[in-house]
Protein backbone atom coordinates (compact mmCIF):
# COMPACT_ATOMS: atom_id res chain seq x y z
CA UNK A 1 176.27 21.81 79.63
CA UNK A 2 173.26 23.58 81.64
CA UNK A 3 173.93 26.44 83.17
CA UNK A 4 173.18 26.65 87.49
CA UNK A 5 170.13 28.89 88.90
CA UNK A 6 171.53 31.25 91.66
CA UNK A 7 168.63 33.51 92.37
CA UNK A 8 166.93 33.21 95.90
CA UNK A 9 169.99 30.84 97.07
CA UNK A 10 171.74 31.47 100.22
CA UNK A 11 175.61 30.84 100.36
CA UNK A 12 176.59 27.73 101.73
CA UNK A 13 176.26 26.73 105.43
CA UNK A 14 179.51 25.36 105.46
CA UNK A 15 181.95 27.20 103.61
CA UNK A 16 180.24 30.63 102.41
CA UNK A 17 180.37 29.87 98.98
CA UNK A 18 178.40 30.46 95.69
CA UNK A 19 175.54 27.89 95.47
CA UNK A 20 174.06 26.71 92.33
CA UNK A 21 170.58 24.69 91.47
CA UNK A 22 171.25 21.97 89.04
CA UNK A 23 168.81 19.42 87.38
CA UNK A 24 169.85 16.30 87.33
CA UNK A 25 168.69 13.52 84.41
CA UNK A 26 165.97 12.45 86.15
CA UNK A 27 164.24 15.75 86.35
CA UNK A 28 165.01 15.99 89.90
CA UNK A 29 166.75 18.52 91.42
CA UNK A 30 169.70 19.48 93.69
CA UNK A 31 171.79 22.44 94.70
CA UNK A 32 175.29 22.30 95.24
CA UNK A 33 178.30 24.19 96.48
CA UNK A 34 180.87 25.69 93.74
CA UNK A 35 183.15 25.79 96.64
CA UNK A 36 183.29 22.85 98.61
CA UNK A 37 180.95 20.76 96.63
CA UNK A 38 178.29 20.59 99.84
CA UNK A 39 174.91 19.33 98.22
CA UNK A 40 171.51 18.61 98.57
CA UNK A 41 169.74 15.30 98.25
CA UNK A 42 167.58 15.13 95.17
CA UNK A 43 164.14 16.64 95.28
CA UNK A 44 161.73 18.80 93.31
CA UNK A 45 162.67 22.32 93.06
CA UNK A 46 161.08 23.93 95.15
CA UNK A 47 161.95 21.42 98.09
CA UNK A 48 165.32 21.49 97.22
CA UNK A 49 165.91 25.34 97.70
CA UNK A 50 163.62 25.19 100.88
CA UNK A 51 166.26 22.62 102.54
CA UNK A 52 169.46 24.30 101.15
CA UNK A 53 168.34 27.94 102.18
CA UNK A 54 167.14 26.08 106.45
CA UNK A 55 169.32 27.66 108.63
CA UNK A 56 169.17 27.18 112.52
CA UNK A 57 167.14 29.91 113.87
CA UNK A 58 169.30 32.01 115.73
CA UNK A 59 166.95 32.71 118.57
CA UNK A 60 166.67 29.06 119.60
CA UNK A 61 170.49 28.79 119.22
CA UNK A 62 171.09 31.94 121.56
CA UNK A 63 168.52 29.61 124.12
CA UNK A 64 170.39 26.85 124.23
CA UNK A 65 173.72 28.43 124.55
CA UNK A 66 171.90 30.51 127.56
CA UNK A 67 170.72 27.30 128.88
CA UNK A 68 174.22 25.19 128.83
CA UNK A 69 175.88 28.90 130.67
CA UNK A 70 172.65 28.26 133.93
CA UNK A 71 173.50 24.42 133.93
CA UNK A 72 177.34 25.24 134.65
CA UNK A 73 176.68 27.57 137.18
């Protein structure tokens, strides 16, 4: 059994857990939750740690919130 990469993975989005980068047996590659089993699709692996380590930028979430509070009022 192969053993999961961890460096330069960010804990899950969803749960906070350990993530893992596994190659699958088509020489593609995914990373995956230990936790609650959240996963990417497959891609090469550089792609795949790019998409599991996006995060919503936290300015542009602050602006929207501040937008929804001036359409209320």
């Amino acid at each position: 059994m192969q053993k999961a990469i961890r460096k330069g993975l960010l804990p899950c989005p969803h749960c906070g857990g350990r993530a893992g980068l596994w190659q699958a047996y088509d020489s593609s590659w995914c990373v995956q939750c230990d936790r609650c089993g959240a996963m990417t699709m497959r891609f090469d692996k550089d792609e795949a740690v790019k998409r599991w380590n996006r995060r919503v930028n936290e300015k542009a979430k602050t602006k929207k919130e501040n937008q929804k509070a001036k359409e209320k009022d």
